[in-house]
C-alpha atoms as a PDB file:
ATOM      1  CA  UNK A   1     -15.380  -0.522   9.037  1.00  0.00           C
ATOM      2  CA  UNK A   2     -13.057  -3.164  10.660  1.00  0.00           C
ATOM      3  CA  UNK A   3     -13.181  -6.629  10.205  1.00  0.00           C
ATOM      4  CA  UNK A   4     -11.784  -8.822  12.952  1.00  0.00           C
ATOM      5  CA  UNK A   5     -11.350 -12.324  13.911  1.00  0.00           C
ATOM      6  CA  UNK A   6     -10.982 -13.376  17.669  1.00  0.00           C
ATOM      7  CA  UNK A   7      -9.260 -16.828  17.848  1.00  0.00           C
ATOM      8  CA  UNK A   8     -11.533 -18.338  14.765  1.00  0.00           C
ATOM      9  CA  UNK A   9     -11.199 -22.048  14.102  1.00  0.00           C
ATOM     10  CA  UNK A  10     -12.571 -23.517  10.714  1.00  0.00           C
ATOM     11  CA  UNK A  11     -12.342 -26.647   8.826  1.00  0.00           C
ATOM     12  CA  UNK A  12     -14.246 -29.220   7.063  1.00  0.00           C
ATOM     13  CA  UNK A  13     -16.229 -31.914   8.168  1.00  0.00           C
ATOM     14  CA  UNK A  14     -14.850 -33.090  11.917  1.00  0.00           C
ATOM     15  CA  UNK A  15     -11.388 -32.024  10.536  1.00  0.00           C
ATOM     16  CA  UNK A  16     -10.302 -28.313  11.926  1.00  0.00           C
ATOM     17  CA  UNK A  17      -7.359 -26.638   9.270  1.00  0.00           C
ATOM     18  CA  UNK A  18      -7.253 -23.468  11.108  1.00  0.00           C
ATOM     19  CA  UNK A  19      -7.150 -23.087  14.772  1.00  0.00           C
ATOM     20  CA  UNK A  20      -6.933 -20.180  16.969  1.00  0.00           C
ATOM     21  CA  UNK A  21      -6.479 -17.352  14.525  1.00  0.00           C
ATOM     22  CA  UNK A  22      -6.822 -13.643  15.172  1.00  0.00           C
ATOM     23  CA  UNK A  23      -6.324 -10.599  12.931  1.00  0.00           C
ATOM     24  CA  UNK A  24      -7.617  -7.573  12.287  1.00  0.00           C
ATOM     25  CA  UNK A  25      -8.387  -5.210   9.597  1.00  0.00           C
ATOM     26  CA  UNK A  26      -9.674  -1.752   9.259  1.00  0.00           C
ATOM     27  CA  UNK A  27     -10.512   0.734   6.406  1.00  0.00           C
ATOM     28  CA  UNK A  28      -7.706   1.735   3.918  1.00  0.00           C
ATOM     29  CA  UNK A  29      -5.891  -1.190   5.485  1.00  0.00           C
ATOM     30  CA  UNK A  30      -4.372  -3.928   3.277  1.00  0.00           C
ATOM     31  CA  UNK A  31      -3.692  -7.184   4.912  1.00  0.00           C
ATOM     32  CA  UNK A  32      -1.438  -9.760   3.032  1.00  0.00           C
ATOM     33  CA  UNK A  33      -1.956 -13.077   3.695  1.00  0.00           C
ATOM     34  CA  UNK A  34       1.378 -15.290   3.140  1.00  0.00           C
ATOM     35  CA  UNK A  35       2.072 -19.132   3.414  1.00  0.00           C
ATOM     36  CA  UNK A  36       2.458 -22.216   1.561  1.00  0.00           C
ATOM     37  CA  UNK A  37       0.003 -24.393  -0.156  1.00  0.00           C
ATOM     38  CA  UNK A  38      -2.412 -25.950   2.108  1.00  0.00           C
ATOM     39  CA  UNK A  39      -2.269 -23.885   5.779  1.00  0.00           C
ATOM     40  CA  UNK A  40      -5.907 -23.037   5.452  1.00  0.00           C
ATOM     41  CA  UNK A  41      -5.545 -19.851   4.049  1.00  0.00           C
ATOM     42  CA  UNK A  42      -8.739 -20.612   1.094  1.00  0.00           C
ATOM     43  CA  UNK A  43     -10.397 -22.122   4.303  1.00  0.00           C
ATOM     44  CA  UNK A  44      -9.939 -19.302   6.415  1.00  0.00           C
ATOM     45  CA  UNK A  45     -11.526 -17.107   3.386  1.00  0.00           C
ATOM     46  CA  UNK A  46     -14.700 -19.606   3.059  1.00  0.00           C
ATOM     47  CA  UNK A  47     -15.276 -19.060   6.798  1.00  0.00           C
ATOM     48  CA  UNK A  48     -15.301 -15.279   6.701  1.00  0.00           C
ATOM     49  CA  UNK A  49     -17.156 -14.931   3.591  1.00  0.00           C
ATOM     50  CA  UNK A  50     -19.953 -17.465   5.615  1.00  0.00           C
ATOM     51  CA  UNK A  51     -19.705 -20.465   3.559  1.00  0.00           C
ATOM     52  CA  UNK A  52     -17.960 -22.465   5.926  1.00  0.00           C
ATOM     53  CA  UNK A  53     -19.543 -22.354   9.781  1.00  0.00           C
ATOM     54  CA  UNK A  54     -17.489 -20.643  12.112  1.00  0.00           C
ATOM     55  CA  UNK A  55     -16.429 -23.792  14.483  1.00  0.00           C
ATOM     56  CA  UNK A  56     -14.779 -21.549  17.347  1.00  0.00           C
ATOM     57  CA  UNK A  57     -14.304 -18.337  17.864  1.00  0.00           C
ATOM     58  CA  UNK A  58     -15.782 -15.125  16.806  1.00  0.00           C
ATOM     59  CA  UNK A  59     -15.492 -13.177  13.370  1.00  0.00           C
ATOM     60  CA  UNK A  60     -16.704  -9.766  13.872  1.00  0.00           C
ATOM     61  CA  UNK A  61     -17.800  -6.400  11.225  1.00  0.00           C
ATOM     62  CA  UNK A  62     -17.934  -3.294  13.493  1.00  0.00           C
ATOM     63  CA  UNK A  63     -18.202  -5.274  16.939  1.00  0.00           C
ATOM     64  CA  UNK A  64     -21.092  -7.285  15.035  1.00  0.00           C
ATOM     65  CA  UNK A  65     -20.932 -11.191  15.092  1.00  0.00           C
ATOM     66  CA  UNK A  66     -21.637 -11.974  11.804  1.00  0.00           C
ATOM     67  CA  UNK A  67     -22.439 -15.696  12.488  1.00  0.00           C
ATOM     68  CA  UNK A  68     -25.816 -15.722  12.047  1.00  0.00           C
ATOM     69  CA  UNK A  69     -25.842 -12.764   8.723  1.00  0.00           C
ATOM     70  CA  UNK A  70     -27.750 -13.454   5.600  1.00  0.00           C
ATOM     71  CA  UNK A  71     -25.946 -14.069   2.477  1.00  0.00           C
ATOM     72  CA  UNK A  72     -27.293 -10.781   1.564  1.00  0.00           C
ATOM     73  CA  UNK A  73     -26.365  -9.515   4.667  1.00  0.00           C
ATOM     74  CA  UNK A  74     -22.748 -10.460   4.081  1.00  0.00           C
ATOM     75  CA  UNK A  75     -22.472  -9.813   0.428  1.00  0.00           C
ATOM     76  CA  UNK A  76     -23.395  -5.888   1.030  1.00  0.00           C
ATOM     77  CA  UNK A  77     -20.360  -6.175   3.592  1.00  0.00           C
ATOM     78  CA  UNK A  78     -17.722  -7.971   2.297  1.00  0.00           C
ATOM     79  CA  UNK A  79     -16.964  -8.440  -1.448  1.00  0.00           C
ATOM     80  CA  UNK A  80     -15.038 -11.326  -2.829  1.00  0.00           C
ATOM     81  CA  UNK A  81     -12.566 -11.933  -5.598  1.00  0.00           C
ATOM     82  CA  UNK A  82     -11.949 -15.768  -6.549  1.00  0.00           C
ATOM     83  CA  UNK A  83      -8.761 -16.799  -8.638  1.00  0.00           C
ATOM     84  CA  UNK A  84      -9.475 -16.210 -12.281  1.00  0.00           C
ATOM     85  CA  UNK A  85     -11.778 -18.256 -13.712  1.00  0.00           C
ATOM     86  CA  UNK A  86     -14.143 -18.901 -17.207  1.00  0.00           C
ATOM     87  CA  UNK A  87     -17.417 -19.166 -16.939  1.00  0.00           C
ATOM     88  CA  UNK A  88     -19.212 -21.585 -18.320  1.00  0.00           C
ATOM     89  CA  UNK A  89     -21.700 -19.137 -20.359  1.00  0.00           C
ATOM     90  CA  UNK A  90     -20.281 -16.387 -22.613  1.00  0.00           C
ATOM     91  CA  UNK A  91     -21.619 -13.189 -20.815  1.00  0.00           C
ATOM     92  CA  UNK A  92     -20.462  -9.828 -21.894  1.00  0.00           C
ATOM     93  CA  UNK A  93     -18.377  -8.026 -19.674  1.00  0.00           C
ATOM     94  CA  UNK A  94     -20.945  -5.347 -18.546  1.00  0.00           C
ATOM     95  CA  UNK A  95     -23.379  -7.951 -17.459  1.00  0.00           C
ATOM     96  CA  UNK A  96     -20.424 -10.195 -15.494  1.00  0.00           C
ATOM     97  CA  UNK A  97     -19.925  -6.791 -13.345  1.00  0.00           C
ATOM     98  CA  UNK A  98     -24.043  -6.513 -13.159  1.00  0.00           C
ATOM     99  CA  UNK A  99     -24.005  -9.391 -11.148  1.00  0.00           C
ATOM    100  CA  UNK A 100     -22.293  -7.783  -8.075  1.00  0.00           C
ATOM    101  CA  UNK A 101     -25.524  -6.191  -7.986  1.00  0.00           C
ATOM    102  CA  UNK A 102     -27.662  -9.863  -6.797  1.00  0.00           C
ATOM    103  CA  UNK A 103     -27.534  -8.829  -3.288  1.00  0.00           C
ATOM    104  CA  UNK A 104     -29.637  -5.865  -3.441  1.00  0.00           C
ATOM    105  CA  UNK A 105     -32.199  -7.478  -6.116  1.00  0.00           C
ATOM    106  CA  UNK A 106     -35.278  -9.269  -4.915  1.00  0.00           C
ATOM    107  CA  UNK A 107     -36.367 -12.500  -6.241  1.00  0.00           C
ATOM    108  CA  UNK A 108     -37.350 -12.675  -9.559  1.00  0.00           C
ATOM    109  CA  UNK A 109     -36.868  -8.549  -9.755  1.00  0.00           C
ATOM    110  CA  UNK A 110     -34.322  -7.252 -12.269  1.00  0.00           C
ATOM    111  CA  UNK A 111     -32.132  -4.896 -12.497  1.00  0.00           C
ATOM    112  CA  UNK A 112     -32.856  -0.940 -11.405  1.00  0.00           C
ATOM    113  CA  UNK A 113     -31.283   1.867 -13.366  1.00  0.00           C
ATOM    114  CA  UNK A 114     -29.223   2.253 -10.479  1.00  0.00           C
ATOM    115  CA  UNK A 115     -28.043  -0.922 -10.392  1.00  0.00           C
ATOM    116  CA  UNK A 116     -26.697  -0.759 -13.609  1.00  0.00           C
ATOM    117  CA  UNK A 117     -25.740   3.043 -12.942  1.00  0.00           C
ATOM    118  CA  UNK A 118     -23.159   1.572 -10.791  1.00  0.00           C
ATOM    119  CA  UNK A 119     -21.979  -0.959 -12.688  1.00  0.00           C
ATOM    120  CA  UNK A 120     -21.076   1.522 -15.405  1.00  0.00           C
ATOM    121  CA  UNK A 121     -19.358   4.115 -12.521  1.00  0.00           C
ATOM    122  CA  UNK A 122     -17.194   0.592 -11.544  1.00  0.00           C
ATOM    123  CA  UNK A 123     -16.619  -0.259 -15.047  1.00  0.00           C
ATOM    124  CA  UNK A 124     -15.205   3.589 -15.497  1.00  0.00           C
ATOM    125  CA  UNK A 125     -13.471   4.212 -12.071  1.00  0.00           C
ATOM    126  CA  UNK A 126     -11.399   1.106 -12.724  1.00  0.00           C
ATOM    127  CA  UNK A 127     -10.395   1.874 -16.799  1.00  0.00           C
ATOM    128  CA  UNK A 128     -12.026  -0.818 -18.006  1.00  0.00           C
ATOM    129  CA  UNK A 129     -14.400   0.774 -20.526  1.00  0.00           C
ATOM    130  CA  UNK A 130     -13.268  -0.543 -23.398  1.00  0.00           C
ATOM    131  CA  UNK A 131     -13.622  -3.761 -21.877  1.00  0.00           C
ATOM    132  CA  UNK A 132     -17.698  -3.281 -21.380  1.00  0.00           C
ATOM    133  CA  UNK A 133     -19.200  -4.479 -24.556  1.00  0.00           C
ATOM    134  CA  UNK A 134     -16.618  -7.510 -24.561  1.00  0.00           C
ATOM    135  CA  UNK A 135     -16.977 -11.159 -24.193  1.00  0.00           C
ATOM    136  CA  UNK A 136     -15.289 -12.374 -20.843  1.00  0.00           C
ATOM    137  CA  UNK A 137     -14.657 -15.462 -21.941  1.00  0.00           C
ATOM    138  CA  UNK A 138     -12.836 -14.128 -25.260  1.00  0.00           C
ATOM    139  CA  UNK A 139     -10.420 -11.581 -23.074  1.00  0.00           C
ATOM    140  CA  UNK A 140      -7.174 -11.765 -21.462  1.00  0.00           C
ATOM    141  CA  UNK A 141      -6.490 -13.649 -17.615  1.00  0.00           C
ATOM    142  CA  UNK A 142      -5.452  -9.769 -16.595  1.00  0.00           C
ATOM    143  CA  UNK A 143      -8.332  -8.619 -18.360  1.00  0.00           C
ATOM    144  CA  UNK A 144     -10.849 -11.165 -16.271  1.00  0.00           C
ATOM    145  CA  UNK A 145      -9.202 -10.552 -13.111  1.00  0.00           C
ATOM    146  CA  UNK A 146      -9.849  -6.905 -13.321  1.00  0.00           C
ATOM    147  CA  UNK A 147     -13.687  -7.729 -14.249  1.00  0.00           C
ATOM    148  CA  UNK A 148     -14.056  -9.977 -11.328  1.00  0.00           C
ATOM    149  CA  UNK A 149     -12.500  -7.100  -9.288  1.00  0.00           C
ATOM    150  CA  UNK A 150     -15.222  -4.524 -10.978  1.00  0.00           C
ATOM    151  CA  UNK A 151     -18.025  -7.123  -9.936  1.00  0.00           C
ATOM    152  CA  UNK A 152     -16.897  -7.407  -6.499  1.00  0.00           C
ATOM    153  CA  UNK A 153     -17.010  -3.514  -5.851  1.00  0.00           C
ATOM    154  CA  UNK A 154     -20.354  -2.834  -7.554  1.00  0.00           C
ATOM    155  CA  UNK A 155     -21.441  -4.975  -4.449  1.00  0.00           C
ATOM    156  CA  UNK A 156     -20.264  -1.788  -2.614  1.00  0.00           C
ATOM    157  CA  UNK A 157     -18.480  -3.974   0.049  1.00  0.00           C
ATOM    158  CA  UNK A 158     -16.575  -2.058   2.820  1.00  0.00           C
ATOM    159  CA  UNK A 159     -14.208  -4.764   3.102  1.00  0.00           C
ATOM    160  CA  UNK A 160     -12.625  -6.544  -0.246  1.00  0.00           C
ATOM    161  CA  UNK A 161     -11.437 -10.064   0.405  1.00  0.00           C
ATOM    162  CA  UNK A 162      -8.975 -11.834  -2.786  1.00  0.00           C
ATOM    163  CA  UNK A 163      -7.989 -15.285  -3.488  1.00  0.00           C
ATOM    164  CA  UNK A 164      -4.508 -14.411  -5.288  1.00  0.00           C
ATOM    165  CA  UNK A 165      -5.525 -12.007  -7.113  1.00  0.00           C
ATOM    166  CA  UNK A 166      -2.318 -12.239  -9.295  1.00  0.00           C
ATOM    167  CA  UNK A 167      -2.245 -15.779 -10.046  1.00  0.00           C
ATOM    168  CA  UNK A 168      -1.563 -17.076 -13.787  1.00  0.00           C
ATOM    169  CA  UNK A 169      -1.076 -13.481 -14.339  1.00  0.00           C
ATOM    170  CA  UNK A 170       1.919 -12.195 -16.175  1.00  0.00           C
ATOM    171  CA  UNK A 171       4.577  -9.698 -14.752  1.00  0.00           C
ATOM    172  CA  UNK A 172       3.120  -7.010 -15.965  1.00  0.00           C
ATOM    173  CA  UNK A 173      -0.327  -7.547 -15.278  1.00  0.00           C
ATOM    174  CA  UNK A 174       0.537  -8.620 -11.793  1.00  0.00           C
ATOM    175  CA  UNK A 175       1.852  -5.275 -10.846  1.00  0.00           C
ATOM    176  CA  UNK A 176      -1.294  -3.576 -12.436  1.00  0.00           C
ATOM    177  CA  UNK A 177      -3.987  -5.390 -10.374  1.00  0.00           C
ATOM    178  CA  UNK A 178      -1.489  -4.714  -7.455  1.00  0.00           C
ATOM    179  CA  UNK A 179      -1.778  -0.918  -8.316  1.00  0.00           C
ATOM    180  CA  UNK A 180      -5.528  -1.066  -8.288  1.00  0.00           C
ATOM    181  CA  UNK A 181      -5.399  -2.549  -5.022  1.00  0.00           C
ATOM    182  CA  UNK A 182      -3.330   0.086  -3.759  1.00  0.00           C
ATOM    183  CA  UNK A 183      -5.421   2.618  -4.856  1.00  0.00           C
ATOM    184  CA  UNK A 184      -8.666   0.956  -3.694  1.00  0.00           C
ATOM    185  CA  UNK A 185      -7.348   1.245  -0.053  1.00  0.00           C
ATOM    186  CA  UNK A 186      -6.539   4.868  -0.655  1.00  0.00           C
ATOM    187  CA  UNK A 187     -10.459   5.252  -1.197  1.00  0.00           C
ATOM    188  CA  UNK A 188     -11.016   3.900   2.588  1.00  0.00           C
ATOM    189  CA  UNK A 189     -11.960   0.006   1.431  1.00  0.00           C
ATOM    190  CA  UNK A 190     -10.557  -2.692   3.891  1.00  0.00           C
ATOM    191  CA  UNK A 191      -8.469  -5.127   1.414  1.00  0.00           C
ATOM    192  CA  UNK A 192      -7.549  -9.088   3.111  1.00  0.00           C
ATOM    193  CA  UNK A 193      -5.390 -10.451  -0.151  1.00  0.00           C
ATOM    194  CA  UNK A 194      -3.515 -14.221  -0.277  1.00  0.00           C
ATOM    195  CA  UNK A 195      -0.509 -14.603  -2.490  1.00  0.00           C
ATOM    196  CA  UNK A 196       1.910 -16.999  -3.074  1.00  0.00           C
ATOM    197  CA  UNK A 197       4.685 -14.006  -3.554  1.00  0.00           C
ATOM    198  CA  UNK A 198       6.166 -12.584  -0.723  1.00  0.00           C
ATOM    199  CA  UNK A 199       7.418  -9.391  -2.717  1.00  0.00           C
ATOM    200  CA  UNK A 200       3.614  -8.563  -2.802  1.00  0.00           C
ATOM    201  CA  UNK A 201       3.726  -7.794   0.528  1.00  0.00           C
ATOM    202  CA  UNK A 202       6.263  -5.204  -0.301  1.00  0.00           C
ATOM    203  CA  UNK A 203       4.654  -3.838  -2.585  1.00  0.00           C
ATOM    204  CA  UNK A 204       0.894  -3.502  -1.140  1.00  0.00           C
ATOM    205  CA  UNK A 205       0.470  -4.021   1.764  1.00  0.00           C
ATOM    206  CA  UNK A 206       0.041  -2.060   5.282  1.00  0.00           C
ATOM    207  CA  UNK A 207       0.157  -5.778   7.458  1.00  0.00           C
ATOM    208  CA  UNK A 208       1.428  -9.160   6.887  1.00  0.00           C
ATOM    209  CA  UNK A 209       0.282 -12.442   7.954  1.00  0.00           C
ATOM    210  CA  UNK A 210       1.726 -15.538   7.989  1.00  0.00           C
ATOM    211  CA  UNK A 211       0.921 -18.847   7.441  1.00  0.00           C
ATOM    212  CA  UNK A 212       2.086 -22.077   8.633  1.00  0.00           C
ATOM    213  CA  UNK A 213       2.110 -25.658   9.136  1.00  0.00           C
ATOM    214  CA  UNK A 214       1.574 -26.757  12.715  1.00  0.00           C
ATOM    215  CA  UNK A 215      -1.045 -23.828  12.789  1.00  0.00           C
ATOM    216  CA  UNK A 216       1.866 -21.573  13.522  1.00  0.00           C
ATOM    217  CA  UNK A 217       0.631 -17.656  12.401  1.00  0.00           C
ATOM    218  CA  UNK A 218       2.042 -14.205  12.796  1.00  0.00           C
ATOM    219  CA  UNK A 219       0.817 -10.858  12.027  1.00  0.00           C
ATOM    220  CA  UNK A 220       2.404  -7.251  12.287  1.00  0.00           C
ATOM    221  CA  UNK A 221       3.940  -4.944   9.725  1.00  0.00           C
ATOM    222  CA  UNK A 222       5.590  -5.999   6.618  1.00  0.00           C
ATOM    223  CA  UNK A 223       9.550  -5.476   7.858  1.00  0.00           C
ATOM    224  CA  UNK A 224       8.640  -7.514  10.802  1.00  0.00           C
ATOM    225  CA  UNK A 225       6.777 -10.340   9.126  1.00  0.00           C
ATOM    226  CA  UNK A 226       8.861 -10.761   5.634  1.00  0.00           C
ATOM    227  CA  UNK A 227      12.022 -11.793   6.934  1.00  0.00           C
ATOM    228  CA  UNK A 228      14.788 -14.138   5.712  1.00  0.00           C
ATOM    229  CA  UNK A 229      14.133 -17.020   8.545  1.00  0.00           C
ATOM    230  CA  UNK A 230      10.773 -16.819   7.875  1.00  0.00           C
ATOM    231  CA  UNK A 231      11.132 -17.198   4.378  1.00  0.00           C
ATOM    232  CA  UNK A 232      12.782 -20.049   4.928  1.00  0.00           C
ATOM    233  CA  UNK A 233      11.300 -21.960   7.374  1.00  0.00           C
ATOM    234  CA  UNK A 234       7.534 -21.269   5.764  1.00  0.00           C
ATOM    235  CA  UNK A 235       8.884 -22.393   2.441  1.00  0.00           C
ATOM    236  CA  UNK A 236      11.803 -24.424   2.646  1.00  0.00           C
ATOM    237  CA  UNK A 237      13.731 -22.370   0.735  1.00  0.00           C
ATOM    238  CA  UNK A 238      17.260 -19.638   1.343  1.00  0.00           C
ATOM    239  CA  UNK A 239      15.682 -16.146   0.430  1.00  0.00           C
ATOM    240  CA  UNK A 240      17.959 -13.101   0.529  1.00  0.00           C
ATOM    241  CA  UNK A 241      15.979  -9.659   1.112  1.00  0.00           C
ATOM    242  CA  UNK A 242      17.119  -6.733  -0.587  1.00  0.00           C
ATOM    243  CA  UNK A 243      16.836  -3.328  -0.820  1.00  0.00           C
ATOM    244  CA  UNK A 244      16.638  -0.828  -3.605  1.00  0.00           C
ATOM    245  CA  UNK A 245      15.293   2.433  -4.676  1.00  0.00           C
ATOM    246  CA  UNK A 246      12.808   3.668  -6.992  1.00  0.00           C
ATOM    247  CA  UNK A 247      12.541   6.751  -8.580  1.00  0.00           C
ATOM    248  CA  UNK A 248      10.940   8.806  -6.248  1.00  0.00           C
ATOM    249  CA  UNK A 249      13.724   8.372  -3.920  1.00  0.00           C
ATOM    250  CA  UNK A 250      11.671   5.826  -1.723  1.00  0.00           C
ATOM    251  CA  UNK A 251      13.285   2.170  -0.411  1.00  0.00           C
ATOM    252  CA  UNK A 252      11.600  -0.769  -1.406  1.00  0.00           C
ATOM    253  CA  UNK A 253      12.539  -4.451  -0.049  1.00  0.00           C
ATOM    254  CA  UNK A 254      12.167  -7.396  -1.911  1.00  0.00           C
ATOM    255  CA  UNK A 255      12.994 -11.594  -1.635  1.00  0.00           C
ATOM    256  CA  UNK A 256      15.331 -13.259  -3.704  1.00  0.00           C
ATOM    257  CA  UNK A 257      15.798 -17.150  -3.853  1.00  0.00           C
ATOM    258  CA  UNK A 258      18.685 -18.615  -3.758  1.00  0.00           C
ATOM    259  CA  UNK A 259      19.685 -21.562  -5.527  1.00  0.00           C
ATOM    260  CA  UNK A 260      22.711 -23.075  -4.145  1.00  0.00           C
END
């Protein structure tokens, strides 16, 4: 499946953030969306995922104008993963992932032995059992984020949108949802990710897009994307890129501030 969008503009009220955007992302793709705070990247999200009217522009599933889709239509599409977050009812872990299952659940119905099938195959594929029988609230933010991922896929989305998925996350649980990611696009799912960290990029991604104020964007692969005078004019900031080797022999890049 390939999601695209063909010079989208969205905003709020009579107020357009985002003007003139196009991208493009396909299955076992993973798009990395990069900027600073307050581009339109959440806004950008809201339009795709249909709770913010497309106000130019086309954003298309397959060649499909999905404009006009159902909330149901779109949740069996395109599964979303907010920024951590508690609820404000102590569910147990199990039933938190359940819910990914609303879209395919009739009113008032409950639900299937299939429904929950799946939940327990996401719970599983993702080594989170031990988590099942938890309370979310009572677990850890790495913990939650990997639930909220969970509920997102028992939606069986082809296409996996996430609102930094790493934020308030430590260091090591940062590079663990990051891993997950990787190997989610290695199962064929389309992945469209924001993060404030531009060694994420590095790390997971297969394209980068940027940003900016003045409505100023740029897409293309990582090494062309993630560069020092990019760095710095998007954030303000001297960044030095550098490049090491892990233990398989393979380069990685990554962005180092520097404080003068």
């Amino acid at each position: 499946m390939k999601l695209e969008a063909k010079n989208v503009v969205c905003g709020y009220g009579k107020k357009d953030i985002v003007k003139d955007i196009s991208m493009g992302v396909s299955s076992g793709e993973i798009l990395c969306l990069l900027g600073p705070n307050g581009v339109g990247k959440t806004t950008f999200f809201k339009t795709i995922l249909g709770l913010l009217k497309v106000r130019g522009g086309q954003i298309l599933l397959d060649g499909q104008d999905i404009h006009n889709w159902s909330r149901k239509q779109l949740a069996k599409a395109i599964g979303y993963v907010p920024q951590a977050h508690t609820p404000p009812f102590p569910f147990k872990v199990f039933d938190v992932v359940l819910m990914g299952r609303t879209a395919y659940l009739s009113t008032f119905s409950s639900p299937s032995k299939e429904d929950r099938d799946i939940a327990e195959k996401v719970i599983d594929d993702l080594d989170i059992s031990y988590l099942r029988d938890k309370i979310y609230t009572e677990i850890s933010g790495g913990e939650r984020q990997m639930v909220l991922i969970a509920r997102a896929l028992a939606q069986q989305p082809k296409i996996l949108i996430m609102d930094e998925p790493t934020s308030n996350l430590d260091f090591g649980n940062q590079i663990k949802v990051l891993e997950q990611i990787n190997k989610l696009s290695k199962k064929g799912l389309a992945v469209i990710m924001t993060s404030h960290y531009p060694n994420h990029a590095f790390l997971c991604s297969t394209k980068v897009a940027f940003m900016q104020r003045n409505n100023e964007f740029k897409i293309g692969n990582v090494d062309e994307v993630v560069t020092e005078n990019m760095l710095k004019k998007a954030y303000g900031i001297n960044v030095k890129i550098i490049t090491t080797t892990n233990s398989n022999g393979v380069k990685v890049k990554s962005c180092v501030p520097i404080i003068d």
